[in-house]
Protein backbone atom coordinates (compact mmCIF):
# COMPACT_ATOMS: atom_id res chain seq x y z
CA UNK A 1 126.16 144.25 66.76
CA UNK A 2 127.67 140.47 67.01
CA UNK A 3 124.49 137.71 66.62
CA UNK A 4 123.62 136.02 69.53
CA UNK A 5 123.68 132.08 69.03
CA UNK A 6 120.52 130.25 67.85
CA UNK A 7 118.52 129.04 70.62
CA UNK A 8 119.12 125.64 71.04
CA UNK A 9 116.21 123.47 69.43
CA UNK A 10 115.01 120.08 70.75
CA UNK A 11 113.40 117.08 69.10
CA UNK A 12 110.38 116.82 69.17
CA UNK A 13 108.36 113.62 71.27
CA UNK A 14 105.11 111.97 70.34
CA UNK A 15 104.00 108.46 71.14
CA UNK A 16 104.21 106.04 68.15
CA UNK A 17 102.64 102.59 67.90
CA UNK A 18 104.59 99.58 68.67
CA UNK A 19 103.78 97.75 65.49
CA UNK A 20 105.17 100.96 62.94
CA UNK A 21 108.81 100.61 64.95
CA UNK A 22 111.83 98.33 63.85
CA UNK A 23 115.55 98.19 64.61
CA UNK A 24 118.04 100.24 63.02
CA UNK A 25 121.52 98.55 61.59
CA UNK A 26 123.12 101.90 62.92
CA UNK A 27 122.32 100.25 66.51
CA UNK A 28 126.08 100.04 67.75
CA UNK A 29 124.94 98.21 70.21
CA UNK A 30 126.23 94.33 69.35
CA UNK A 31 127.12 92.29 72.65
CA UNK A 32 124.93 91.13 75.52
CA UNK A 33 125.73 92.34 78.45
CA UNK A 34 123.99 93.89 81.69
CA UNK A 35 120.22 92.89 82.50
CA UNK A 36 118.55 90.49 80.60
CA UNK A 37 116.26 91.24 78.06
CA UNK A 38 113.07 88.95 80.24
CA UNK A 39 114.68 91.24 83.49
CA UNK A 40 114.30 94.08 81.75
CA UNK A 41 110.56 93.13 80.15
CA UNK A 42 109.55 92.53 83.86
CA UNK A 43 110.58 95.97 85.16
CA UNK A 44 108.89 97.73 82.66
CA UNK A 45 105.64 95.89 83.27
CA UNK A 46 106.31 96.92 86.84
CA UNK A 47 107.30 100.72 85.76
CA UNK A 48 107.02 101.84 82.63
CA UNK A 49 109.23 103.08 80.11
CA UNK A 50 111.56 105.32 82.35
CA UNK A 51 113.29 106.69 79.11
CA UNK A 52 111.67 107.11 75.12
CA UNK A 53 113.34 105.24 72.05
CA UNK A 54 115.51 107.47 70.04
CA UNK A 55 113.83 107.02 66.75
CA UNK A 56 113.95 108.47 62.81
CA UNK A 57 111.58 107.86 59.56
CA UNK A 58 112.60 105.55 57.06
CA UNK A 59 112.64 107.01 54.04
CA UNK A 60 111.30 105.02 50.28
CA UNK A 61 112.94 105.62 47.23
CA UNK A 62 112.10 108.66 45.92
CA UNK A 63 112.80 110.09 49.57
CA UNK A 64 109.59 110.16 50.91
CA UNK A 65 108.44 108.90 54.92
CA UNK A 66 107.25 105.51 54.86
CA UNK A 67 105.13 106.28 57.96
CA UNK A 68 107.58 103.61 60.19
CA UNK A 69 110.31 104.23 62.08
CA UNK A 70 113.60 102.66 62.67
CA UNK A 71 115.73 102.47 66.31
CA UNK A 72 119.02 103.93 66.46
CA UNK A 73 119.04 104.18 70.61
CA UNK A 74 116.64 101.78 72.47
CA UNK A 75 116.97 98.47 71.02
CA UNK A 76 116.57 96.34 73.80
CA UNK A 77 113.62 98.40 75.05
CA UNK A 78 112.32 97.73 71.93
CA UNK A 79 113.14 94.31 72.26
CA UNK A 80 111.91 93.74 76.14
CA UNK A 81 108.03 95.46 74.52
CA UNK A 82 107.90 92.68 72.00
CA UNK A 83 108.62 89.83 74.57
CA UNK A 84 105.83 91.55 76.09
CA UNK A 85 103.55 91.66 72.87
CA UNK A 86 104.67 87.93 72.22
CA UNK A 87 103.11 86.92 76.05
CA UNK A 88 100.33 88.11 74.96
CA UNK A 89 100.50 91.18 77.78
CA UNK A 90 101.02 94.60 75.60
CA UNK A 91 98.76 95.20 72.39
CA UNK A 92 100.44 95.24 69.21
CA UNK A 93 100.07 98.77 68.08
CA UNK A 94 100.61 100.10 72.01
CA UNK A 95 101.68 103.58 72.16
CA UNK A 96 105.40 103.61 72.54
CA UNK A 97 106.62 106.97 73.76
CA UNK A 98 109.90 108.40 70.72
CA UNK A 99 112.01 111.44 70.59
CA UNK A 100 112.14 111.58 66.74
CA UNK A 101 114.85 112.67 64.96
CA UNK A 102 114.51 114.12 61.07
CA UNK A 103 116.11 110.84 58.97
CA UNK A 104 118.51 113.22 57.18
CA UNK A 105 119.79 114.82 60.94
CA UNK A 106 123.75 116.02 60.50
CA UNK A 107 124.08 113.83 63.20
CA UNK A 108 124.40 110.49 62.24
CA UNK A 109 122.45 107.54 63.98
CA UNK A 110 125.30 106.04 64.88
CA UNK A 111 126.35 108.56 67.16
CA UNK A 112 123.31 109.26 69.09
CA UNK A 113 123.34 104.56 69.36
CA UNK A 114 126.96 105.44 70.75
CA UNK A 115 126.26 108.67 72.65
CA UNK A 116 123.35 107.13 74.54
CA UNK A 117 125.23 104.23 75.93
CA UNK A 118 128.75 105.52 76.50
CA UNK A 119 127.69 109.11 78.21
CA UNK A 120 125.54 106.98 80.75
CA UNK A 121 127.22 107.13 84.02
CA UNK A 122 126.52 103.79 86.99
CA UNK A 123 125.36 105.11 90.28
CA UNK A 124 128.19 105.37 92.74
CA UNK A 125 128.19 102.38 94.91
CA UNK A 126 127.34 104.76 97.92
CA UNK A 127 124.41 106.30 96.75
CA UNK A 128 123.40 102.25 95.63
CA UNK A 129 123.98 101.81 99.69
CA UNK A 130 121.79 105.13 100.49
CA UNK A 131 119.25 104.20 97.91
CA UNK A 132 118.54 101.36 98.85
CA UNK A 133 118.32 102.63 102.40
CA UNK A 134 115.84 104.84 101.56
CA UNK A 135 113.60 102.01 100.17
CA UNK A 136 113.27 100.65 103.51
CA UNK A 137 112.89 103.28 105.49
CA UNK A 138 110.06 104.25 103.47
CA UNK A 139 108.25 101.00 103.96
CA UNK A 140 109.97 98.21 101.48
CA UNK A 141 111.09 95.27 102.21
CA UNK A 142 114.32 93.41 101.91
CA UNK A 143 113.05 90.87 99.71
CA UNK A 144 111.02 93.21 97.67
CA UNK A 145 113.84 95.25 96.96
CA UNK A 146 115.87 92.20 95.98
CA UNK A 147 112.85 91.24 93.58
CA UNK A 148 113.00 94.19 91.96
CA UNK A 149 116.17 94.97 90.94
CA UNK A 150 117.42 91.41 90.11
CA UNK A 151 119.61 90.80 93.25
CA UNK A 152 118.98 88.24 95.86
CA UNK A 153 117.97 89.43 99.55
CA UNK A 154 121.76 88.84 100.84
CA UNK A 155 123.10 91.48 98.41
CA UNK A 156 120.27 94.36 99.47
CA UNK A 157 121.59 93.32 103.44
CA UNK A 158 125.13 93.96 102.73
CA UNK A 159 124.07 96.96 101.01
CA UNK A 160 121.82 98.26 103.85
CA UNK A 161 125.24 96.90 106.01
CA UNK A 162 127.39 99.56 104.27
CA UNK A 163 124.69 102.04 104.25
CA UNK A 164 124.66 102.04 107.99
CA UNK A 165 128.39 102.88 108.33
CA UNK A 166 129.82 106.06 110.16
CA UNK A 167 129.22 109.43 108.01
CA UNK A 168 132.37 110.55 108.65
CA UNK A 169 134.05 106.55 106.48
CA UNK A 170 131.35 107.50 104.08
CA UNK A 171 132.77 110.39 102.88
CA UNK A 172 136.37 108.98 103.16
CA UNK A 173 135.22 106.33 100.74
CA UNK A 174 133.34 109.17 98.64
CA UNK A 175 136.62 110.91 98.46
CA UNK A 176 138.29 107.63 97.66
CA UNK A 177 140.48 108.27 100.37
CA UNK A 178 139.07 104.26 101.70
CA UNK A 179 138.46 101.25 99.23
CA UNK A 180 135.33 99.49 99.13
CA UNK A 181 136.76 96.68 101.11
CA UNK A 182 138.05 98.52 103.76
CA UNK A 183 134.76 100.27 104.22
CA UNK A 184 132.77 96.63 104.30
CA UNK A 185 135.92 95.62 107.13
CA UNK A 186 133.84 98.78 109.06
CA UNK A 187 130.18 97.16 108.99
CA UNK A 188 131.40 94.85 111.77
CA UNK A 189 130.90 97.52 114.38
CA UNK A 190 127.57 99.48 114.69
CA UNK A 191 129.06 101.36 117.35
CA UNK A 192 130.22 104.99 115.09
CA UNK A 193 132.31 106.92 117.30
CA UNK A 194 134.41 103.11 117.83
CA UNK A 195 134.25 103.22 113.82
CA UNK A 196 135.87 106.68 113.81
CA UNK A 197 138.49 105.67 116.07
CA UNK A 198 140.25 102.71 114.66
CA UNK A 199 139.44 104.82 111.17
CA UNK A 200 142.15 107.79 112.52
CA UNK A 201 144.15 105.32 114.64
CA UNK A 202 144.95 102.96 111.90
CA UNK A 203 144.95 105.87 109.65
CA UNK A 204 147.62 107.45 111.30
CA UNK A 205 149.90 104.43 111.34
CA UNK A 206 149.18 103.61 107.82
CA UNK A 207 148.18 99.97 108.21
CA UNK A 208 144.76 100.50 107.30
CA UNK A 209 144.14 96.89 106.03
CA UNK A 210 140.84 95.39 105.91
CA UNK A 211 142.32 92.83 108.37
CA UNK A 212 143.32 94.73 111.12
CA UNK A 213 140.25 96.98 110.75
CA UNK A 214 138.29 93.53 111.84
CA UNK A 215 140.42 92.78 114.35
CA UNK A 216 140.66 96.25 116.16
CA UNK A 217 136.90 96.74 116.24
CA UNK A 218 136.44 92.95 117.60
CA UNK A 219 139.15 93.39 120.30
CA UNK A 220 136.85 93.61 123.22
CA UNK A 221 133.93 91.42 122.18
CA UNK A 222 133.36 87.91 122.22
CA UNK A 223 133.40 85.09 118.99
CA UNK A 224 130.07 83.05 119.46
CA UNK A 225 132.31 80.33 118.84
CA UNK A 226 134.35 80.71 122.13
CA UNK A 227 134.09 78.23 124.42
CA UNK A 228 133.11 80.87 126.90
CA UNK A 229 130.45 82.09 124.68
CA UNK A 230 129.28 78.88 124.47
CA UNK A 231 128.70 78.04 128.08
CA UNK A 232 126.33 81.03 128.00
CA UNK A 233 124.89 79.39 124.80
CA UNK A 234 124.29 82.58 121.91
CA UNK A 235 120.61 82.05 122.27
CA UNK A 236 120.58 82.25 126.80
CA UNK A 237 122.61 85.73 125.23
CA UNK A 238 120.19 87.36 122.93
CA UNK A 239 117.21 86.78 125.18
CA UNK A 240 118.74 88.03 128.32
CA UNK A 241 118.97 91.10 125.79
CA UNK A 242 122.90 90.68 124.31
CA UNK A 243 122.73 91.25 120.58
CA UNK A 244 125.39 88.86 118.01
CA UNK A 245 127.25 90.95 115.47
CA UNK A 246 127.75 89.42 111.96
CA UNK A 247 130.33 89.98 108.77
CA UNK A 248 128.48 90.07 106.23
CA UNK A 249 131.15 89.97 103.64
CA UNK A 250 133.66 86.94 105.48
CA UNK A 251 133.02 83.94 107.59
CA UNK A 252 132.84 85.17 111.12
CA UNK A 253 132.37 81.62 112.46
CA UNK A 254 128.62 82.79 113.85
CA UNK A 255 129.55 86.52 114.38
CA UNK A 256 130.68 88.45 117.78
CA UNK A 257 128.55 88.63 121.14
CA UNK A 258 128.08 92.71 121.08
CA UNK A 259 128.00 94.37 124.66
CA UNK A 260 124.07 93.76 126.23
CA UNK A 261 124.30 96.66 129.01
CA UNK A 262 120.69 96.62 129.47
CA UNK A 263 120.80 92.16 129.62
CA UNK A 264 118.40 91.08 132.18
CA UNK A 265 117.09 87.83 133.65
CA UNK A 266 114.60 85.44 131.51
CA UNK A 267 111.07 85.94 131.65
CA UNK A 268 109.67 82.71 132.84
CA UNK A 269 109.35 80.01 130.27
CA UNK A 270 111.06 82.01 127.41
CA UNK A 271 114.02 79.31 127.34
CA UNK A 272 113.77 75.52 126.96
CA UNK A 273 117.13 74.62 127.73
CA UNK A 274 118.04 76.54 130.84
CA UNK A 275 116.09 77.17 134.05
CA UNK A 276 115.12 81.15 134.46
CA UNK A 277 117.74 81.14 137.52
CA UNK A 278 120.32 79.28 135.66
CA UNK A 279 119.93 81.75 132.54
CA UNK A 280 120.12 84.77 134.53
CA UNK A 281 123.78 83.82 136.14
CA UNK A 282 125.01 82.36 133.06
CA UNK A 283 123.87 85.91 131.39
CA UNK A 284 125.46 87.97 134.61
CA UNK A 285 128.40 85.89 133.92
CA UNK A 286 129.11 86.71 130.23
CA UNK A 287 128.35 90.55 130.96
CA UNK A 288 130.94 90.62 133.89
CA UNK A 289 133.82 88.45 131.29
CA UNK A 290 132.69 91.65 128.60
CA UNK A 291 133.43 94.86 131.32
CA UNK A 292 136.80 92.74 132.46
CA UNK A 293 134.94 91.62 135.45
CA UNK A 294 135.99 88.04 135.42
CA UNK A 295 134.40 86.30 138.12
CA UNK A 296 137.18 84.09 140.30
CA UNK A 297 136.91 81.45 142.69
CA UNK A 298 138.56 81.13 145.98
CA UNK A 299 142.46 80.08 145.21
CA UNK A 300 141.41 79.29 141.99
CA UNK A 301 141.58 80.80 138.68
CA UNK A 302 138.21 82.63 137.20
CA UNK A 303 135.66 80.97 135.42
CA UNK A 304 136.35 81.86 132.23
CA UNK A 305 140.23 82.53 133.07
CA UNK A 306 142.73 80.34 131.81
CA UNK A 307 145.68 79.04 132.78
CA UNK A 308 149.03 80.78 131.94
CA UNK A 309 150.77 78.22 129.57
CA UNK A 310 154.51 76.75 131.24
CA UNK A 311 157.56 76.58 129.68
CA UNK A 312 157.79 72.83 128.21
CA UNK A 313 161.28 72.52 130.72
CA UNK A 314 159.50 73.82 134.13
CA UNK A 315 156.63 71.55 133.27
CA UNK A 316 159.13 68.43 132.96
CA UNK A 317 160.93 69.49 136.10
CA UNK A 318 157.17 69.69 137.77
CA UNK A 319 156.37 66.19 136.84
CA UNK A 320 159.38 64.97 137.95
CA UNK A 321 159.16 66.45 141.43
CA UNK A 322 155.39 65.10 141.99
CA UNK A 323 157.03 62.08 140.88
CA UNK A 324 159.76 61.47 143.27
CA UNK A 325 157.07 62.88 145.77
CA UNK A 326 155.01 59.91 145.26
CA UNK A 327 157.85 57.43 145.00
CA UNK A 328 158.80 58.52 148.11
CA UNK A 329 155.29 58.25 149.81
CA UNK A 330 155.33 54.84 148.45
CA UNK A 331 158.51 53.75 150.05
CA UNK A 332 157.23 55.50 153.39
CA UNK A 333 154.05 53.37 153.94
CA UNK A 334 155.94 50.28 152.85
CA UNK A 335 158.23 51.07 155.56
CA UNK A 336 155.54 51.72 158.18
CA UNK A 337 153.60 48.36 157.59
CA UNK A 338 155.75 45.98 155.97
CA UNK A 339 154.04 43.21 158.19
CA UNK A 340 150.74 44.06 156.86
CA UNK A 341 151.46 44.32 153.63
CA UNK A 342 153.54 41.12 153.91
CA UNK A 343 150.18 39.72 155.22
CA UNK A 344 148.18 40.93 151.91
CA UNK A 345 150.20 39.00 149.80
CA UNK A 346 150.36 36.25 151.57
């Protein structure tokens, strides 16, 4: 009957005090990089130790355990404890939790130093975008968040941005079948099933450039900047109940003026600039120019309409007719009072 393999065996754990540890010259670990070691101090007071040091007796002379322990895997945990110990905020013989390994292991320290740091695979951008989600749904704050994980607040917002894209573009990007800029192009629009669109339509046609994502889902809104927008003022907007859509990720020159289907009037007093009447036609106004209800006068072109530009030669040829009009209504009344207007200059 063929042996069944040995069980597999794992080290054993125990908490070890802080001041009986040391580094290891089998560290591999030799360039700074990634958090610093005060970041990483401060998230530890804040957590814990999410992960024991990799540890293994030193050995004397004659072969014997010293009773102290050197750090193969875990150096700069080691490291962020003793900036602790140094502020005077962790005792010097705290309990420091170790997975020890037997100092004459067939595996050398070297490769569990190398092991630990090259196996360890980054969160996926998307589940950074869902995680941090998740924070805030579940009560934290944007700058909390950014506190705590060494960002500032305008990184966790274009996080929570991407997070609240379409499911369908999150599993394009998941798939890789989308870049990461392509997917931010989407954030523009809140509006999904408008996000899934332009995703197949520009799909389809292959031009699927961050560009023309931005420019297909703004087609039918509003820049804040346009002099249109303006006359309504962005603020007369978003309290008559319009919302303004921001890039996150480009200048957007103050954003888009989103659809406001359920805008209505001013409440008395809520602007400072505009009279409650004024607000609510300005507000009617911008909502009619948005559904392709532009309001137009009698003869004239609409409000917000503009002019169709002329050709540069029927605009010469106009200017020349209105002048020869009014050289010839010159020529008329000098005709039909000569005597008086001899009389004037006399």
């Amino acid at each position: 009957m063929a042996k069944s393999a040995p069980k597999l065996t794992l080290n054993p754990s125990r908490d070890i005090p802080l001041d009986r540890l040391e580094l290891s010259q089998s560290n591999v670990r030799r360039i700074k990089a990634g958090v610093s070691i005060e970041a990483l101090a401060d998230d530890i007071a804040r957590r814990g130790l999410l992960h024991g040091l990799n540890v293994r007796p030193i050995l004397d002379e004659t072969g014997e355990e010293t009773g102290r322990y050197e750090i193969p895997a875990g150096g700069r945990r080691y490291r962020a404890l003793g900036l602790r110990v140094k502020r005077k905020l962790l005792a010097r013989d705290a309990p420091i939790p170790c997975v020890v390994r037997a100092a004459n292991d067939d595996i050398l320290a070297e490769d569990d130093s190398y092991a630990e740091n090259a196996m360890r695979e980054a969160l996926h951008p998307l589940d950074q975008f869902r995680a941090m989600q998740a924070m805030v749904d579940k009560g934290d704050d944007v700058k909390a968040i950014a506190a705590h994980h060494f960002v500032t607040p305008a990184v966790v917002r274009q996080r929570l941005k991407l997070a609240g894209v379409s499911p369908k573009l999150h599993d394009a990007y998941a798939d890789d079948e989308i870049s990461l800029e392509q997917l931010m192009a989407f954030t523009i629009s809140d509006d999904f099933e408008r996000q899934v669109q332009v995703f197949e339509l520009l799909t389809e046609s292959r031009s699927l450039a961050p560009h023309l994502i931005r420019q297909k889902l703004t087609e039918n809104v509003v820049r804040a900047a346009d002099k249109r927008a303006r006359f309504v003022t962005p603020d007369a907007y978003v309290e008559a109940g319009g919302g303004i859509v921001r890039d996150l990720f480009e200048a957007d020159g103050g954003g888009w003026l989103a659809d406001a289907r359920a805008a209505r009037c001013f409440r008395a007093g809520s602007c400072d600039r505009l009279s409650r009447a004024a607000a609510c036609a300005r507000a009617r106004l911008l909502l009619q120019l948005q559904q392709g209800k532009l309001p137009a006068g009698r003869g004239e072109p609409g409000l917000f309409q503009q002019r169709p530009l002329e050709p540069p030669r029927l605009r010469a040829r106009r200017s020349d007719r209105c002048a020869r009009s009014r050289m010839e209504g010159t020529a008329a009344e000098i005709g039909r009072g000569g005597v008086g207007s001899s009389a004037r200059h006399g």
